[in-house]
N, C-alpha and C. Protein backbone atom coordinates (compact mmCIF):
# COMPACT_ATOMS: atom_id res chain seq x y z
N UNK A 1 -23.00 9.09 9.32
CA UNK A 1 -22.05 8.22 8.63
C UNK A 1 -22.07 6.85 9.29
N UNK A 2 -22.02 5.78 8.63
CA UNK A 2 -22.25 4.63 9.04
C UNK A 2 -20.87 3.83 10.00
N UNK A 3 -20.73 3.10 10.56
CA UNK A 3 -20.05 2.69 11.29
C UNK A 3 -18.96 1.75 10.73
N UNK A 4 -17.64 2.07 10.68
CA UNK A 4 -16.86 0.58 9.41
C UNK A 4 -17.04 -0.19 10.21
N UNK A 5 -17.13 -1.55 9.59
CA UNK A 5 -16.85 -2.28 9.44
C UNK A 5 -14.99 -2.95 10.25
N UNK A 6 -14.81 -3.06 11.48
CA UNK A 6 -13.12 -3.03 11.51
C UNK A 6 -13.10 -4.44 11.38
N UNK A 7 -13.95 -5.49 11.33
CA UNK A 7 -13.35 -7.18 11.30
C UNK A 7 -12.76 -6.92 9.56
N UNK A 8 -14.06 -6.61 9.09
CA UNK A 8 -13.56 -6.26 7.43
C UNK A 8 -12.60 -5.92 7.01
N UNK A 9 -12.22 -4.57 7.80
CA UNK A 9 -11.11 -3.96 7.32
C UNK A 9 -9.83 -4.47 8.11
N UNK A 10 -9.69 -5.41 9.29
CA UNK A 10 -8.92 -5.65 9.35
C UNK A 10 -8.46 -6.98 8.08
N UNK A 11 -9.48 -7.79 7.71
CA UNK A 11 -8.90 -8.56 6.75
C UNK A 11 -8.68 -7.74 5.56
N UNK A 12 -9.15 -6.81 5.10
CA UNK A 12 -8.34 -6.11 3.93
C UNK A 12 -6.79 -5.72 4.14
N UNK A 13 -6.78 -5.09 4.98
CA UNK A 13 -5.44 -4.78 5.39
C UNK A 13 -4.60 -5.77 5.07
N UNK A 14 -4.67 -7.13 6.11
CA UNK A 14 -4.12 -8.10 6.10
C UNK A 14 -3.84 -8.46 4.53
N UNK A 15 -5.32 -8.63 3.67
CA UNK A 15 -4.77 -9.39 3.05
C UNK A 15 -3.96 -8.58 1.87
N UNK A 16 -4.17 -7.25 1.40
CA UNK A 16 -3.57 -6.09 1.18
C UNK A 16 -1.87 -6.08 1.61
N UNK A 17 -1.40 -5.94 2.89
CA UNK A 17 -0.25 -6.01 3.29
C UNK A 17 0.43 -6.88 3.62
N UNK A 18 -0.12 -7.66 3.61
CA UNK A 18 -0.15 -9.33 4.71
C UNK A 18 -0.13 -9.16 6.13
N UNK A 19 -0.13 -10.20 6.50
CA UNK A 19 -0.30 -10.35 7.70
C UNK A 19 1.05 -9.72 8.69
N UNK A 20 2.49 -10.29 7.82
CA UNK A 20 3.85 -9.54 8.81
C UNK A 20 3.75 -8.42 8.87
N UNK A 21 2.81 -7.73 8.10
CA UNK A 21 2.81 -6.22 8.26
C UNK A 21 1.64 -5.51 9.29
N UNK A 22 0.45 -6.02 8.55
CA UNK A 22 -0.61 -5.40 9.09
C UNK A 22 -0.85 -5.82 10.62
N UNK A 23 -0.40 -7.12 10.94
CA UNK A 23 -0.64 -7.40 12.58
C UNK A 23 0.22 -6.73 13.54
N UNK A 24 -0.31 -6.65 14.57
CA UNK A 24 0.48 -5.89 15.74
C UNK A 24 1.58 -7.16 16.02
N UNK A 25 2.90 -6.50 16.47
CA UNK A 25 3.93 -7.26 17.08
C UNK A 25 4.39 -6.84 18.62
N UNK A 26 4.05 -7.75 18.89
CA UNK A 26 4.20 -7.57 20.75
C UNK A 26 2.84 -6.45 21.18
N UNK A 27 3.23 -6.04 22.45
CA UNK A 27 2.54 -5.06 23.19
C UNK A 27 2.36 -3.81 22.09
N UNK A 28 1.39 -3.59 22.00
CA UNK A 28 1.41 -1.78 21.62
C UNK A 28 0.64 -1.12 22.53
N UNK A 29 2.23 0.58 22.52
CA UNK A 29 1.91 1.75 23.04
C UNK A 29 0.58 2.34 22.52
N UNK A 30 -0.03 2.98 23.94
CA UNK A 30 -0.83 3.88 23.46
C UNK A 30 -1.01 4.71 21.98
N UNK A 31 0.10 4.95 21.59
CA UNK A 31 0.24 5.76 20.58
C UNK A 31 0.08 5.18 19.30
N UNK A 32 0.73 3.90 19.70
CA UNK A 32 0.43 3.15 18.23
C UNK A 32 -1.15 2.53 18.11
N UNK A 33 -1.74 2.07 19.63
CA UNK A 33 -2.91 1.30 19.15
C UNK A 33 -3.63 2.67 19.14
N UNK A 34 -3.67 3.90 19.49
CA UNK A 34 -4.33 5.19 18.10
C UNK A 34 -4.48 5.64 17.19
N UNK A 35 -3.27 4.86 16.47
CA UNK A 35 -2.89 5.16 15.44
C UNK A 35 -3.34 3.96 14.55
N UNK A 36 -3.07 3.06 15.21
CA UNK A 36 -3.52 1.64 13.98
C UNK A 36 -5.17 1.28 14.10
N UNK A 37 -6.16 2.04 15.69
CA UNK A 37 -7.38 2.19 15.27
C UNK A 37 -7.87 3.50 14.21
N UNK A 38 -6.95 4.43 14.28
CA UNK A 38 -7.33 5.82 13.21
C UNK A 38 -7.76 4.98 11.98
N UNK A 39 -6.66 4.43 11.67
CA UNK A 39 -5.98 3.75 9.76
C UNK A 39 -7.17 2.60 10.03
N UNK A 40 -7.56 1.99 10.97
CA UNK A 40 -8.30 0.74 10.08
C UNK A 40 -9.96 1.30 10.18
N UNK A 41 -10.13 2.08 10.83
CA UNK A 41 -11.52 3.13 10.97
C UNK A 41 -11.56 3.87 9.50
N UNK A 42 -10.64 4.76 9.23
CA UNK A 42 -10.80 5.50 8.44
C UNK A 42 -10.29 4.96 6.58
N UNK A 43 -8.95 4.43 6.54
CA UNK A 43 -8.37 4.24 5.73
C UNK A 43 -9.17 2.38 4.87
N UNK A 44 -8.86 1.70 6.03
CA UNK A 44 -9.26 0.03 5.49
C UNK A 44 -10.84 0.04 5.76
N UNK A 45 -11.20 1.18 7.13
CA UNK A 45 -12.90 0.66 6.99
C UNK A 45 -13.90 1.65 6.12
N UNK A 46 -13.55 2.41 6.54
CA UNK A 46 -14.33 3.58 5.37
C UNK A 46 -14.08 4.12 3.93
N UNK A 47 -13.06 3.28 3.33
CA UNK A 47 -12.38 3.65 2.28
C UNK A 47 -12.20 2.56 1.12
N UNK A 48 -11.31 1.47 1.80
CA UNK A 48 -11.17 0.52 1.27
C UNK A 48 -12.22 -0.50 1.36
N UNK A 49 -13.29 -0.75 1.69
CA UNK A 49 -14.22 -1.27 1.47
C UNK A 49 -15.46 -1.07 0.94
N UNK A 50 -15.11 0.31 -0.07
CA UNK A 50 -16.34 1.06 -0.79
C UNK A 50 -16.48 -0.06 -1.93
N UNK A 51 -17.37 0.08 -2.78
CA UNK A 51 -17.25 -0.91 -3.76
C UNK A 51 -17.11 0.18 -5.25
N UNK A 52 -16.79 1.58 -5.22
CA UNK A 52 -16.37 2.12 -6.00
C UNK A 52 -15.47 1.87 -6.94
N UNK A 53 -13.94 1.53 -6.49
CA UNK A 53 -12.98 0.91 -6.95
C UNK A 53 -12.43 -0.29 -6.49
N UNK A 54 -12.11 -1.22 -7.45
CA UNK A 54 -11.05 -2.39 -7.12
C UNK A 54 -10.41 -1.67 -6.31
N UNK A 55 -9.15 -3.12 -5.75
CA UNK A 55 -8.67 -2.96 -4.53
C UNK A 55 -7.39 -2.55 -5.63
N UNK A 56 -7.22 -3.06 -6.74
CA UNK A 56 -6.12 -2.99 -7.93
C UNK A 56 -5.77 -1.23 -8.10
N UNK A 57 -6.80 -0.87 -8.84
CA UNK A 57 -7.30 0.61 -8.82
C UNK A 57 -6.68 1.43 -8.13
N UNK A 58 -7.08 0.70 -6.31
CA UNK A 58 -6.76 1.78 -5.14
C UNK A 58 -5.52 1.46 -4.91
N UNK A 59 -4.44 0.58 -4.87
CA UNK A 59 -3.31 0.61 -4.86
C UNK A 59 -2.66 1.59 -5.89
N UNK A 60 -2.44 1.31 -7.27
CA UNK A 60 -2.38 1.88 -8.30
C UNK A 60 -2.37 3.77 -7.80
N UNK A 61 -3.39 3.80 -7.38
CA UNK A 61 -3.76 5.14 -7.04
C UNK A 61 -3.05 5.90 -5.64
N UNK A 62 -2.74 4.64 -4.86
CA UNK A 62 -1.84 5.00 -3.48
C UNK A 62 -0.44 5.01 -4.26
N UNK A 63 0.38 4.29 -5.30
CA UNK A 63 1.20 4.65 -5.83
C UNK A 63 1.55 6.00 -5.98
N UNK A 64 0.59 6.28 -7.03
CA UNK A 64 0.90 7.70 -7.51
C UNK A 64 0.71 8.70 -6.31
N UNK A 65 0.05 8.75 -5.31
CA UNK A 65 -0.01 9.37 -4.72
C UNK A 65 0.93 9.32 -3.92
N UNK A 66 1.89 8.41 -3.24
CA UNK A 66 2.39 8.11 -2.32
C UNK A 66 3.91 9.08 -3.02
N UNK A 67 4.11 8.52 -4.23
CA UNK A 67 5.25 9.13 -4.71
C UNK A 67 5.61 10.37 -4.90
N UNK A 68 4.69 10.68 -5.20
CA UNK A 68 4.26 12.21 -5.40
C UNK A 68 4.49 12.99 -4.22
N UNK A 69 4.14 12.20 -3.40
CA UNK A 69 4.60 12.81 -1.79
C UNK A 69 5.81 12.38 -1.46
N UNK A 70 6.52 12.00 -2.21
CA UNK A 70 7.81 11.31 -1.51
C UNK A 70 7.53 10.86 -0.24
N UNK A 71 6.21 10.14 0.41
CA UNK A 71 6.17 9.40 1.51
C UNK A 71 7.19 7.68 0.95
N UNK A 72 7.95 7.39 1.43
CA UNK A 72 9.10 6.40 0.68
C UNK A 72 8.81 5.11 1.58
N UNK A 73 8.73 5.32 2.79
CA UNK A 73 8.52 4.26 3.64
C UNK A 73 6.98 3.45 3.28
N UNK A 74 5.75 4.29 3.32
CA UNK A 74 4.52 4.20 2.52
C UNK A 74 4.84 3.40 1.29
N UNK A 75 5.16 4.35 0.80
CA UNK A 75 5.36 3.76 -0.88
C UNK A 75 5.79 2.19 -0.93
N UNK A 76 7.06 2.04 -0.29
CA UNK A 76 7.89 0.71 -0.49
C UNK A 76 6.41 -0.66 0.23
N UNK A 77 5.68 0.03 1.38
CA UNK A 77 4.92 -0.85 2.08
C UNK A 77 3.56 -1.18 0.67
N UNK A 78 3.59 -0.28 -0.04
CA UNK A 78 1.90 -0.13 -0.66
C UNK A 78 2.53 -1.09 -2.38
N UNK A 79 3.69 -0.65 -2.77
CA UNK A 79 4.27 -1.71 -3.66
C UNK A 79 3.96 -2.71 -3.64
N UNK A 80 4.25 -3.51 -2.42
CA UNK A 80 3.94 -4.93 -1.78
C UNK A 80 2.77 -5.36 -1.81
N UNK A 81 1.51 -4.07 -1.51
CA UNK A 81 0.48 -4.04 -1.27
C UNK A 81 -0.05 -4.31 -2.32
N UNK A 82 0.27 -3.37 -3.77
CA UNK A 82 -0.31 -3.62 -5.47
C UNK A 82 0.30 -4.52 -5.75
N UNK A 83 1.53 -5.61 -5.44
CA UNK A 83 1.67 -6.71 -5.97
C UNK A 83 0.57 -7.74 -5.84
N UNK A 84 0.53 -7.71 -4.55
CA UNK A 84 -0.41 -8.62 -3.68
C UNK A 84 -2.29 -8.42 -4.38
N UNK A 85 -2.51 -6.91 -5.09
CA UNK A 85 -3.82 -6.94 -5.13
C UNK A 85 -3.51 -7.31 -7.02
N UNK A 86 -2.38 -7.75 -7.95
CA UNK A 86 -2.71 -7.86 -8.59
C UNK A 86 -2.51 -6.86 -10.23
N UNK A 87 -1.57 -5.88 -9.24
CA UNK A 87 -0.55 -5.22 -10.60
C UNK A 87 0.80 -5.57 -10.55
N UNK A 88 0.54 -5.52 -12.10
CA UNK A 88 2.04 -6.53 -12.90
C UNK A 88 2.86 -5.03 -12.35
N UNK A 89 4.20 -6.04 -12.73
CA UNK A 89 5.45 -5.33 -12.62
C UNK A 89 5.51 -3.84 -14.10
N UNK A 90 4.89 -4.22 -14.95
CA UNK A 90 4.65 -3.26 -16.29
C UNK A 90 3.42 -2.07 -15.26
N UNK A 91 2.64 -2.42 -15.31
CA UNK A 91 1.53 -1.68 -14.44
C UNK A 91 2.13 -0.66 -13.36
N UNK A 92 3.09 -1.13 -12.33
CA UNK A 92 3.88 -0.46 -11.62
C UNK A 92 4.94 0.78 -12.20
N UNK A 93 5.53 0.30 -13.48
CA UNK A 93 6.33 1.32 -14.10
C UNK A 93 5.47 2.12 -14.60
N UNK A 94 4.30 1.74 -15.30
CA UNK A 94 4.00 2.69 -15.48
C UNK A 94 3.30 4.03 -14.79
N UNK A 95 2.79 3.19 -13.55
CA UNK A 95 2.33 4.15 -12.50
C UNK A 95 3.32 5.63 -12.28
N UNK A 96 4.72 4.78 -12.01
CA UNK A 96 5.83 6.13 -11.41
C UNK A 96 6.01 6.69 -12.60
N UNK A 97 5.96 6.01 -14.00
CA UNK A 97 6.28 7.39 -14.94
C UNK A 97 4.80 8.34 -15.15
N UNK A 98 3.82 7.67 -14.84
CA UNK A 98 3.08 9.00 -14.61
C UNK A 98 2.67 10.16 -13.71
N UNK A 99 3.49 9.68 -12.48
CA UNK A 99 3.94 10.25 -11.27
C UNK A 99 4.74 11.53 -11.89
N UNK A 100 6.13 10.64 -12.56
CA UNK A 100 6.70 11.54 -12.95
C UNK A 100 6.57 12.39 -13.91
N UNK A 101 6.21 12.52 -14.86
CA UNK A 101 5.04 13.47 -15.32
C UNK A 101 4.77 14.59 -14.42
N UNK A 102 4.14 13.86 -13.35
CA UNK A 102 2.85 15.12 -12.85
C UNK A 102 3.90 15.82 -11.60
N UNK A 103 4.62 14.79 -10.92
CA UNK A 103 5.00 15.25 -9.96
C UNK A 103 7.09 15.55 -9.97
N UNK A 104 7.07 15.05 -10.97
CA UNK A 104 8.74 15.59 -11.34
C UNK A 104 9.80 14.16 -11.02
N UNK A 105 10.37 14.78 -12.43
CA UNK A 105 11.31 13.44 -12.31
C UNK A 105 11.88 13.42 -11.49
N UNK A 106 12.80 13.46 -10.38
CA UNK A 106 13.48 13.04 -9.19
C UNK A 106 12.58 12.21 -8.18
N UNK A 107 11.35 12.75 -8.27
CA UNK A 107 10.16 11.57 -7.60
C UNK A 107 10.34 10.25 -8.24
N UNK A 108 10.17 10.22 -10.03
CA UNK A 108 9.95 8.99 -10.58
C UNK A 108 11.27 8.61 -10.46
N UNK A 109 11.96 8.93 -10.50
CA UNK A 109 13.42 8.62 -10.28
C UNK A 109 13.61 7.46 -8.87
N UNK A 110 13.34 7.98 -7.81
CA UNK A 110 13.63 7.36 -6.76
C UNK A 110 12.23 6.42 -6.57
N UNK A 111 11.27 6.42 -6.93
CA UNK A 111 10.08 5.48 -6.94
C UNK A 111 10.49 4.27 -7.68
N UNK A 112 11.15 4.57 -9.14
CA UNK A 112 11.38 3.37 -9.60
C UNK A 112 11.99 2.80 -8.94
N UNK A 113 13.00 3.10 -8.58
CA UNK A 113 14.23 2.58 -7.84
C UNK A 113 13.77 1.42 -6.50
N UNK A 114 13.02 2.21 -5.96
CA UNK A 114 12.17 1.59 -4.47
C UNK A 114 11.18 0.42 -5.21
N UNK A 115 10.55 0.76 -6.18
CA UNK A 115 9.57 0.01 -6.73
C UNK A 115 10.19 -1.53 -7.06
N UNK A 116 11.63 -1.17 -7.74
CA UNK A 116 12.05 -2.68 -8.50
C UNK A 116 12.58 -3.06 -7.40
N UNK A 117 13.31 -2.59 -6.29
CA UNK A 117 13.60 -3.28 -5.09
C UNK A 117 12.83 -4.14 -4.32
N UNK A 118 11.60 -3.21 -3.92
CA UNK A 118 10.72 -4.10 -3.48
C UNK A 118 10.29 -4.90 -4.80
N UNK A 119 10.16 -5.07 -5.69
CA UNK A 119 9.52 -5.79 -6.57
C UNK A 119 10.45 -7.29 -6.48
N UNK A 120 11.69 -7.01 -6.50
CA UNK A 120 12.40 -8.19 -6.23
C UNK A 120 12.81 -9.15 -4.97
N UNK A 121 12.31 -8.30 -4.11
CA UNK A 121 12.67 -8.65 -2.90
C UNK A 121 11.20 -9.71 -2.56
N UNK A 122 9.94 -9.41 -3.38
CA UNK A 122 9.09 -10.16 -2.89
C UNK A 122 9.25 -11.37 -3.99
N UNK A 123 9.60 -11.04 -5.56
CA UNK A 123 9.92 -12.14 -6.26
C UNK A 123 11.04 -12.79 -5.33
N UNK A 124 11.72 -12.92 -4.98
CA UNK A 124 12.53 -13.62 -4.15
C UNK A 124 12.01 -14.38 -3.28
N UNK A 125 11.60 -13.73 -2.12
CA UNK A 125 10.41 -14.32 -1.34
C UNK A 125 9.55 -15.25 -1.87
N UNK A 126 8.83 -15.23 -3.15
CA UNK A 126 7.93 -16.00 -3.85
C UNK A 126 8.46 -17.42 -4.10
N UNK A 127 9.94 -16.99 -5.04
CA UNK A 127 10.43 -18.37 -4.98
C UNK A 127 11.27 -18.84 -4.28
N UNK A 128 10.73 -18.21 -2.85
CA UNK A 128 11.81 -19.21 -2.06
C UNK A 128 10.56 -20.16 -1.40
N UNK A 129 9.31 -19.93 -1.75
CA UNK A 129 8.49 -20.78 -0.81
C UNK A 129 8.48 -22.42 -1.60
C-alpha cells in the first residue's frame, strides 16, 4: 500500500474543516498527536484523496453515515465540512431524510435539528465577515 500523502491531506482537512478546526491548539498530548496522525494517515490521506469521489459526494456520504450512527459531535463538525465542500442547504435535508428512511426517524429527527443549527451558525459567520 502506498504511503499518503500527509502535506496533502493535511490541506484537505484544513480546507474541508477549516483551519479552527483541523489545526492543533496549543501543546498536544500523546494521545491526541495519535490520534490526529491515525485520521490524517488513514481518513484525509488514504481516503480523501482518492480521485473516486468528489470531496461533495464524500461529505454527503459522511452525513448519512455519521447520522445513522448518531455520532452528533462528528456530524455537527462534517455539516460544516459539506457546507464548505459545496452542498446546498436543500442537499443537506435531503441527506438526513434519507438517513431517516434507512436509519429511523429519531436519527433524522435530531440530524435535522443539528444540521440547521450548524447551518446557521456558519450563515451567520458568513455574514458577519
Amino acid at each position: 500500500m502506498d504511503t499518503p500523502d500527509l502535506e496533502l491531506a493535511t490541506q484537505i482537512r484544513r480546507e474541508v474543516l477549516g483551519a479552527g478546526y483541523a489545526d492543533p491548539k496549543g501543546p498536544q498530548s500523546p494521545f491526541q498527536e495519535a490520534f490526529r496522525d491515525f485520521t490524517l494517515r488513514n481518513c484525509w490521506g488514504s481516503v480523501w484523496t482518492r480521485d473516486g469521489l468528489d470531496r461533495k459526494t464524500r461529505s454527503m456520504l459522511n452525513l448519512a453515515m455519521l447520522a445513522a450512527l448518531a455520532r452528533w459531535n462528528e456530524f455537527d463538525v462534517h455539516v460544516r465540512g459539506a457546507i464548505n465542500n459545496g452542498v446546498t442547504d436543500e442537499e443537506i435535508i435531503e441527506v438526513v431524510l434519507q438517513a431517516g428512511v434507512y436509519a429511523g426517524v429519531p436519527i433524522a429527527s435530531e440530524a435535522m435539528k443539528r444540521a440547521e443549527s450548524v447551518v446557521r451558525t456558519v450563515r451567520a459567520e458568513q455574514e458577519a465577515r
